[in-house]
Protein backbone atom coordinates (compact mmCIF):
# COMPACT_ATOMS: atom_id res chain seq x y z
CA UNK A 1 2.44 -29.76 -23.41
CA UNK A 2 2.70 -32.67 -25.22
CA UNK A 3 6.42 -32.36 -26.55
CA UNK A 4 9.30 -33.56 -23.87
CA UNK A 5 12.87 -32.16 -25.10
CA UNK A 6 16.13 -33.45 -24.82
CA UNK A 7 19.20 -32.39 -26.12
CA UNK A 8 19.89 -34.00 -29.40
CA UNK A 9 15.98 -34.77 -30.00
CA UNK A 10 12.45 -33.99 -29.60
CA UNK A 11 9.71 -36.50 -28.16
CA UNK A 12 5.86 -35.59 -29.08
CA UNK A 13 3.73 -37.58 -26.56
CA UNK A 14 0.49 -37.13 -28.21
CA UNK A 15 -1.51 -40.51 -28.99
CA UNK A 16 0.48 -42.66 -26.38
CA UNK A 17 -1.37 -44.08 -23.65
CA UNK A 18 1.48 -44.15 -21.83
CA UNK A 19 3.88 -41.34 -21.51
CA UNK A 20 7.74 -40.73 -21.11
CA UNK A 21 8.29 -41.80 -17.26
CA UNK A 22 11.41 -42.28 -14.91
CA UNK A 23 11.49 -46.36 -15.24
CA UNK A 24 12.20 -45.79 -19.22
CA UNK A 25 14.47 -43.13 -19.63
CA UNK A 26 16.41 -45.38 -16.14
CA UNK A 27 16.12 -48.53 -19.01
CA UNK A 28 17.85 -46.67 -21.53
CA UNK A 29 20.48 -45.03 -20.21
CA UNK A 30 21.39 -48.02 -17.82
CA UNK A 31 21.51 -51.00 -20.49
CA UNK A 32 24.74 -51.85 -22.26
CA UNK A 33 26.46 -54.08 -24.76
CA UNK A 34 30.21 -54.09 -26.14
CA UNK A 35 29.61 -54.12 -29.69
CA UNK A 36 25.53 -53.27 -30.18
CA UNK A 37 24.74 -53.20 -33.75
CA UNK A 38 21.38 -54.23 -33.80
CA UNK A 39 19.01 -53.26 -31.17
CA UNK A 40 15.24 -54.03 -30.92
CA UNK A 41 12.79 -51.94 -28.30
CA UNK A 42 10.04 -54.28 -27.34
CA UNK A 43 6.98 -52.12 -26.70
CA UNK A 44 8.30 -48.66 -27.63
CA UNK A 45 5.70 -46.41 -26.80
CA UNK A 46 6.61 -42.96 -27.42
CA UNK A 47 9.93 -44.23 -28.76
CA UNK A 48 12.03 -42.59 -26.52
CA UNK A 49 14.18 -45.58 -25.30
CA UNK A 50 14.90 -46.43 -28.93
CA UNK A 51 15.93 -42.55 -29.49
CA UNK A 52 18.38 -42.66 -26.17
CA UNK A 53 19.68 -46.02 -27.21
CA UNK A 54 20.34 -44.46 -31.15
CA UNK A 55 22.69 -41.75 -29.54
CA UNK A 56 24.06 -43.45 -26.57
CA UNK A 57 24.91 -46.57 -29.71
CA UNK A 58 26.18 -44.49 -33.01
CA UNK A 59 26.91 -46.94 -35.14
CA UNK A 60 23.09 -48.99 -34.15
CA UNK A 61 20.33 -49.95 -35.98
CA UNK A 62 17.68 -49.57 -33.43
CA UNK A 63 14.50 -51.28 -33.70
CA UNK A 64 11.62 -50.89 -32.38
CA UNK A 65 7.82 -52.77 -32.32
CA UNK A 66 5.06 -51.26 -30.73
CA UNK A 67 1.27 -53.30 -30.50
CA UNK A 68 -0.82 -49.70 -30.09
CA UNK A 69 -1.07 -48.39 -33.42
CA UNK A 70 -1.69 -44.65 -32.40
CA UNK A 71 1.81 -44.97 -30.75
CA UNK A 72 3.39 -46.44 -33.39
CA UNK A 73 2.46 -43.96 -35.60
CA UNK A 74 3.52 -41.26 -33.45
CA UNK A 75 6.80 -42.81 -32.11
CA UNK A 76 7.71 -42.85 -36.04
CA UNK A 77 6.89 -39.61 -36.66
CA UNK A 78 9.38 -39.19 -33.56
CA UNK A 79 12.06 -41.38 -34.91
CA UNK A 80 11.86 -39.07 -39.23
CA UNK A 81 11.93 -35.45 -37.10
CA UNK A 82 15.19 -37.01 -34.94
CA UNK A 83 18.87 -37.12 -36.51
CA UNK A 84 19.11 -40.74 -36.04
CA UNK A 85 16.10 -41.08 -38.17
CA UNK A 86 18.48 -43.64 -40.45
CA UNK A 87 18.93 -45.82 -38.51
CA UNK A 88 15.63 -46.03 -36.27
CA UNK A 89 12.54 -48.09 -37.34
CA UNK A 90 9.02 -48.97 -36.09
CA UNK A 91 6.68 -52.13 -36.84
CA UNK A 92 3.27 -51.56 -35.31
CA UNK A 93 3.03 -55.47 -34.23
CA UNK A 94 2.90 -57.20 -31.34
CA UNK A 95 5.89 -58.98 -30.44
CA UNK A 96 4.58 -62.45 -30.53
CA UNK A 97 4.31 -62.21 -34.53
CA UNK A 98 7.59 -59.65 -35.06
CA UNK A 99 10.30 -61.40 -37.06
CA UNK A 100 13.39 -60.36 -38.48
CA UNK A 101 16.37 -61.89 -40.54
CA UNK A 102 18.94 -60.55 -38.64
CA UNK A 103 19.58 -61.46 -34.79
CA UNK A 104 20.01 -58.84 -31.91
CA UNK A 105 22.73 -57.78 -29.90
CA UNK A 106 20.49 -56.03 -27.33
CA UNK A 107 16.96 -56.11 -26.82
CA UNK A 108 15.60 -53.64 -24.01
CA UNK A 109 11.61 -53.56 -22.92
CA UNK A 110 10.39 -51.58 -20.26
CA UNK A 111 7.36 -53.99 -20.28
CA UNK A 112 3.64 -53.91 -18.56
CA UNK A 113 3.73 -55.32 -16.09
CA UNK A 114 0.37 -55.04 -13.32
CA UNK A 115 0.24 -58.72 -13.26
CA UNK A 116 -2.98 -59.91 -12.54
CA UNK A 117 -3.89 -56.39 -11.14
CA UNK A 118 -6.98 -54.69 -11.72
CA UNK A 119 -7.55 -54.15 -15.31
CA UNK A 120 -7.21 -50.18 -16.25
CA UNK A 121 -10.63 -49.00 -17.34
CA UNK A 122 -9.00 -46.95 -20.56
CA UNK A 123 -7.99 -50.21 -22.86
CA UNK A 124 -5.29 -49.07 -24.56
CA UNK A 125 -3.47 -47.92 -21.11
CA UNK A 126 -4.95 -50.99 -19.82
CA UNK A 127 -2.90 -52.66 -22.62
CA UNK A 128 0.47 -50.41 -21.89
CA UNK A 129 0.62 -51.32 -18.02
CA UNK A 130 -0.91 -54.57 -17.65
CA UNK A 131 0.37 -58.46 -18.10
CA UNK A 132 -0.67 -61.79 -17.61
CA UNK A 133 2.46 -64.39 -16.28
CA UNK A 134 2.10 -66.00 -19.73
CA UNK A 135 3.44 -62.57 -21.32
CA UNK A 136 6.37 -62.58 -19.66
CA UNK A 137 7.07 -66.32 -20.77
CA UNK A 138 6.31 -65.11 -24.02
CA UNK A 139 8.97 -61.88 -23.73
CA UNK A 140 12.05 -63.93 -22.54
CA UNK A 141 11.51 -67.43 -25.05
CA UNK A 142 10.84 -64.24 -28.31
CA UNK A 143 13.73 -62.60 -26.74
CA UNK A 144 15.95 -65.79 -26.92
CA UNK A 145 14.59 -66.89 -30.75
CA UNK A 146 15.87 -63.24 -31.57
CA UNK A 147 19.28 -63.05 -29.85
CA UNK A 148 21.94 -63.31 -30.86
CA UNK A 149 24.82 -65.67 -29.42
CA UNK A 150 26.45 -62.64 -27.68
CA UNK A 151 23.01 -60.86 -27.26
CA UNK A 152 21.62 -59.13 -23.87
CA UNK A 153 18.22 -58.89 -22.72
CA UNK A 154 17.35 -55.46 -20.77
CA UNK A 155 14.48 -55.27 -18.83
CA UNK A 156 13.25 -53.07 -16.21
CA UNK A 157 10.69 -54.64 -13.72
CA UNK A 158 9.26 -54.71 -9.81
CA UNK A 159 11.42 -56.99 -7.71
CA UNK A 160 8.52 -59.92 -8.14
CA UNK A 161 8.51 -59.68 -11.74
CA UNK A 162 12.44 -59.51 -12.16
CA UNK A 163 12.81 -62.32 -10.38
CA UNK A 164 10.28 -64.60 -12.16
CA UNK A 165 11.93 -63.47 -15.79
CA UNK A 166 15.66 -64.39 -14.00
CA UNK A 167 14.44 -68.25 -13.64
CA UNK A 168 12.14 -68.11 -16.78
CA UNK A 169 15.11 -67.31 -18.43
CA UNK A 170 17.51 -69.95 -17.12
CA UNK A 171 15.28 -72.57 -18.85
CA UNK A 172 16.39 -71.11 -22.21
CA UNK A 173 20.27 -70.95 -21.46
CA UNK A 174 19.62 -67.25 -20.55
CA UNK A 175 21.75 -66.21 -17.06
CA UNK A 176 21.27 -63.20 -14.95
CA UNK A 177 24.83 -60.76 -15.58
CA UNK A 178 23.76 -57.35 -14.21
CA UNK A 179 21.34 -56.73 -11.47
CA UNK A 180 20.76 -52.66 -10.76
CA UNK A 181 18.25 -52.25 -7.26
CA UNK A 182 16.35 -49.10 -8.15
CA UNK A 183 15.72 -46.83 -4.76
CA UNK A 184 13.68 -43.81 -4.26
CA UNK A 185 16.56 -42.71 -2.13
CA UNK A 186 18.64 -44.50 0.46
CA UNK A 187 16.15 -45.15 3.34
CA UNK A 188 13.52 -47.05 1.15
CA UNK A 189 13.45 -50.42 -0.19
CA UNK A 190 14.13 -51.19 -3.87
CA UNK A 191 10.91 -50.72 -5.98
CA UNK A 192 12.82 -51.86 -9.33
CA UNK A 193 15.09 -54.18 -10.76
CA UNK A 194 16.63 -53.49 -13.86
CA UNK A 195 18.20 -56.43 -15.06
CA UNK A 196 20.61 -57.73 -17.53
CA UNK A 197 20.70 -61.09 -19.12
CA UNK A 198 23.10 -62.95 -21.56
CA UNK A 199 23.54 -66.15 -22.96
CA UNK A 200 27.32 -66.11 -22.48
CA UNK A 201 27.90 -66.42 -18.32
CA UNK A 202 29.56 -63.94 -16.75
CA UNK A 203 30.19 -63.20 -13.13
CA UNK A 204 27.18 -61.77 -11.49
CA UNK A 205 27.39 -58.25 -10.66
CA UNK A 206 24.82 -55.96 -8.19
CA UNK A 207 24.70 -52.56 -7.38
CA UNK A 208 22.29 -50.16 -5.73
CA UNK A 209 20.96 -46.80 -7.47
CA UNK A 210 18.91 -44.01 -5.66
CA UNK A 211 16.84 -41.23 -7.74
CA UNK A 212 16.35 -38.70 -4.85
CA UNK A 213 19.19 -37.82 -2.34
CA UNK A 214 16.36 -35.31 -0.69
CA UNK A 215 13.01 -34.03 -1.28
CA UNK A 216 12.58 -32.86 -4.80
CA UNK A 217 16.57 -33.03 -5.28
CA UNK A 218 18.39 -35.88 -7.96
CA UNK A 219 21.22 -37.51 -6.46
CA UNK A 220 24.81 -36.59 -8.43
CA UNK A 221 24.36 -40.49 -9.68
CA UNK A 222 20.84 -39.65 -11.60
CA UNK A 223 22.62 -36.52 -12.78
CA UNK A 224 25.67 -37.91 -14.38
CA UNK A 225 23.58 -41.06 -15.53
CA UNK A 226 20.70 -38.72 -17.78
CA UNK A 227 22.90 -35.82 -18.19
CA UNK A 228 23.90 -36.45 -22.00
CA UNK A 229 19.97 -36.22 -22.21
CA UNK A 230 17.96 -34.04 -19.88
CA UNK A 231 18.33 -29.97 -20.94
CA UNK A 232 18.71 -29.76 -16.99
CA UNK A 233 21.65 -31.02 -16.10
């Protein structure tokens, strides 16, 4: 079954390499900004992180920019059947070319990021997981030439990654304001980072989540966190 539900939209999967998973719908319910007007999704895939962010942020423009055409075209098709479909939008570019006259309060990407790994033998998933060190260069000096002087980058990442985008982004005036360690559950290491980062410097602040209090069982935290989305909570 290609369609995932949620309670104020619909998500058809079909055509995207890469499919609605925990580390995205984490992303999107986690990031955050005062006053978010303008949002931009960096790789949106099936566009679900641009559809959370559109109801969690009501008075947003959310945009979003995805480099697979086949996804593209089916995250828009997502974004007309939704009720936010006014203000949600989709450019089938890749980021490195994506401009727009207007600067960004918040810009989220749950990015590829196998870097150096293997190469996928399917291209276009190869595309969706996979990055070179350059690309994450890339993501945080695009994200700074499209913030705006209040603006927050969002990113979720492995530990590694998210901390080589924290001192990439120092170099552009960018500083590390909200750290989230993502857990499994409590006896296992974090295997994520999400991570927030602003140009205006703010007192770093770190806390720990955990998906899984047991077995097949959400802790209360994952719960409360997804539970203006998932139909099962």
């Amino acid at each position: 079954m290609s369609i995932f539900k949620f309670k104020q939209f619909e998500v058809d999967q079909a055509g995207c390499a890469m499919k609605i998973n925990t580390d995205g719908v984490l992303l999107a319910a986690m990031a955050n900004h005062e006053e978010a007007e303008n949002i931009l999704d960096i790789g949106s895939g099936t566009g679900v992180i641009a559809l959370m962010l559109a109801q969690r942020f009501p008075e947003a423009h959310v945009h979003a920019v995805e480099i697979d055409q086949q996804a593209a075209e089916t995250a828009g098709k997502n974004f007309k059947a939704s009720v936010f479909n006014d203000r949600l939008t989709i450019d089938h570019v890749a980021i490195e070319q994506y401009h727009h006259q207007e600067k960004f309060d918040m810009i989220v990407s749950n990015p590829p990021f196998f870097v150096n790994d293997l190469k996928n033998e399917e291209a276009r998933k190869g595309i969706a997981r996979h990055a070179d060190h350059h690309f994450f260069n890339m993501l945080v000096q695009k994200s700074n030439e499209l913030l705006s002087d209040s603006g927050m980058l969002w990113l979720i990442l492995p530990v590694k990654q998210a901390n080589e985008v924290v001192l990439e982004a120092l170099k552009c005036q960018i500083s590390l304001v909200k750290r989230i360690y993502i857990h499994s559950d409590e006896s296992k290491a974090a295997f994520r980072q999400v991570i927030g980062l602003g140009r205006i410097a703010h007192p770093l602040t770190e806390s720990h989540f955990y998906i899984y209090q047991s077995r097949g069982k959400h802790t209360e935290s994952y719960e409360a966190l997804l539970s203006d989305f998932f139909l099962a909570y």
